[in-house]
Protein backbone atom coordinates (compact mmCIF):
# COMPACT_ATOMS: atom_id res chain seq x y z
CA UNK A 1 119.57 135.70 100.17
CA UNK A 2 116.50 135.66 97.52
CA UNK A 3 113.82 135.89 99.80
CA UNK A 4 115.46 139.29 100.85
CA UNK A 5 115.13 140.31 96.89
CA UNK A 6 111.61 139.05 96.16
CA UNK A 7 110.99 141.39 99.68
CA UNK A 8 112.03 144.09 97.72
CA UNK A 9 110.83 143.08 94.49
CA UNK A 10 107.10 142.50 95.93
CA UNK A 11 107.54 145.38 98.07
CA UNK A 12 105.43 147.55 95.86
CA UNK A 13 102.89 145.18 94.70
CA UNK A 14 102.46 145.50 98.91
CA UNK A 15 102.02 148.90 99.12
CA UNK A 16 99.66 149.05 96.14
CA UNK A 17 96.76 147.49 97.90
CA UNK A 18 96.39 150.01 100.08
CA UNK A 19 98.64 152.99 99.23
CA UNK A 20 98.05 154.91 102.42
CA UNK A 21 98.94 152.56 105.19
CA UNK A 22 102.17 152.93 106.41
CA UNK A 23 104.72 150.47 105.85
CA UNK A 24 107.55 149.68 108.37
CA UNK A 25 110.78 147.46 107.41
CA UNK A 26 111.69 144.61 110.06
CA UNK A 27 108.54 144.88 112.48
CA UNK A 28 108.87 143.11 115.52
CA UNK A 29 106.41 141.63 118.03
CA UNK A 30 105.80 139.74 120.96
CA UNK A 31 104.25 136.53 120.59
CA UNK A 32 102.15 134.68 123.92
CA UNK A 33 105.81 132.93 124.27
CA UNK A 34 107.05 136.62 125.02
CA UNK A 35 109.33 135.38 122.36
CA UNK A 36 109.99 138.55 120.01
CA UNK A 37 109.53 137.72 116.16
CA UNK A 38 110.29 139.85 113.37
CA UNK A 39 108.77 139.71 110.36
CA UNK A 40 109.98 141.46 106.57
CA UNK A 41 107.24 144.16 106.43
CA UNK A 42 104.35 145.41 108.55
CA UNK A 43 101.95 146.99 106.15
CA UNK A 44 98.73 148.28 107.73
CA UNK A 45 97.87 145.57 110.27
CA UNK A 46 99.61 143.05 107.98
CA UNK A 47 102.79 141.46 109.40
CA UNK A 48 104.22 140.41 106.44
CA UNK A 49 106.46 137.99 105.64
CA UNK A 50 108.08 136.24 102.47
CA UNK A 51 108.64 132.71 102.34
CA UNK A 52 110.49 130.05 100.14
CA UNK A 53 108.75 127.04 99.20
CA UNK A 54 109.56 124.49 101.57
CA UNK A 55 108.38 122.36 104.64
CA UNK A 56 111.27 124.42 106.88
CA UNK A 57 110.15 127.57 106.00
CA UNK A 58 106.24 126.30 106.62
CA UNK A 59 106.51 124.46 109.93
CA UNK A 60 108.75 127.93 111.00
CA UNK A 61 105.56 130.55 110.27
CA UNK A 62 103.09 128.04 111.38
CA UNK A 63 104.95 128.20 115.13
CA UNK A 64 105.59 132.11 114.20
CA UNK A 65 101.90 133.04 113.56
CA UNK A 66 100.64 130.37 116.48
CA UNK A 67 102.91 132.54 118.68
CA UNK A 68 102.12 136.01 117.63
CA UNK A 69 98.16 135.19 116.90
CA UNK A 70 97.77 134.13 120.72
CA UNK A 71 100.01 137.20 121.86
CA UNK A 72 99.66 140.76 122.71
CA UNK A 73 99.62 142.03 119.11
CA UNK A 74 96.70 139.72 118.31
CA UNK A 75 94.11 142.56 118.05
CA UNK A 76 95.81 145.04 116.19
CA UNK A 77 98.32 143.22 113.97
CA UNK A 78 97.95 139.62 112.12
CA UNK A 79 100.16 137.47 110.02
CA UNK A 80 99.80 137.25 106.56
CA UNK A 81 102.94 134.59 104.91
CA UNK A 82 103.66 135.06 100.94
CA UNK A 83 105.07 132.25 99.66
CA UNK A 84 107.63 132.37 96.75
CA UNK A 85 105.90 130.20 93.53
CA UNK A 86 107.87 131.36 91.05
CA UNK A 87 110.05 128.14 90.55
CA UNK A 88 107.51 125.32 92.27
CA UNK A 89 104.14 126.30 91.80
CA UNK A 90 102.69 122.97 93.09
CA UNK A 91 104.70 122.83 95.63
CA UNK A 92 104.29 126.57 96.98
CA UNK A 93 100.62 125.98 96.30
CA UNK A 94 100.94 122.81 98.90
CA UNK A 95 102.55 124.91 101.42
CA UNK A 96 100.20 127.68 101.06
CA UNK A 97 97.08 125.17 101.97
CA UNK A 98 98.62 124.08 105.00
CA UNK A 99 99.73 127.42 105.94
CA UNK A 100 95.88 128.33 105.37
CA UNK A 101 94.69 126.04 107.53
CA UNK A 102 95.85 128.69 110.25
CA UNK A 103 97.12 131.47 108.86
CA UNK A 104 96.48 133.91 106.13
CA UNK A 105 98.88 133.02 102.86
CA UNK A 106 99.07 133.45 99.44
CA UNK A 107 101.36 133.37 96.07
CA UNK A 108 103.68 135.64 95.50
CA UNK A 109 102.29 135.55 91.77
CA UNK A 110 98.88 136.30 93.21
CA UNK A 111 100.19 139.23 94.68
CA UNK A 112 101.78 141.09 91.07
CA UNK A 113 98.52 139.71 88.94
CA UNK A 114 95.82 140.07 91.25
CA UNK A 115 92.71 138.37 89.74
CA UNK A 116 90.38 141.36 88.11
């Protein structure tokens, strides 16, 4: 499964933005469905996870973070979807918009060169 290695692979690009929250593999949480998602990391309040570049994976995390964002967790613990651009750039950057439009997402590339 690649999106399992780019976990791993961004996994420290993660940790580096804030080196002393703690980091837990495989969170899960209850969404206002009482449907229980898990997501690839929790970092901090982040529930992280790492997406492919494609409508599926979209439409999923949209209903994911919809769930979770109206659910118990939604004080202490938010979404945040990174989607892989390393192949499609335009069309990761597509899914990313729409993603943003309710969600927090970005690029996997913006997360190993973060803009200085």
């Amino acid at each position: 499964e690649p999106e399992a290695d780019l976990v791993a692979e961004l996994e420290p690009y993660i940790i580096a933005r804030n080196p002393d929250a703690p980091l837990k593999a495989n969170p899960k949480v209850k969404g206002a469905s009482r449907t229980v998602h898990t997501f690839d990391l929790q970092h901090g309040d982040d529930l992280i996870d790492v997406l492919p570049a494609n409508a599926g994976a979209t439409g999923g995390a949209m209903r994911k973070a919809g769930d979770v964002q109206n659910g118990p967790f939604a004080g202490t613990a938010s979404p945040l979807f990174i989607v892989d651009d390393r192949r499609h750039s335009a069309r990761a950057q597509s899914e990313i918009a729409i993603l943003g439009s309710m969600t927090r997402a970005m690029a996997a590339s913006t997360l190993i060169h973060p803009l200085h």
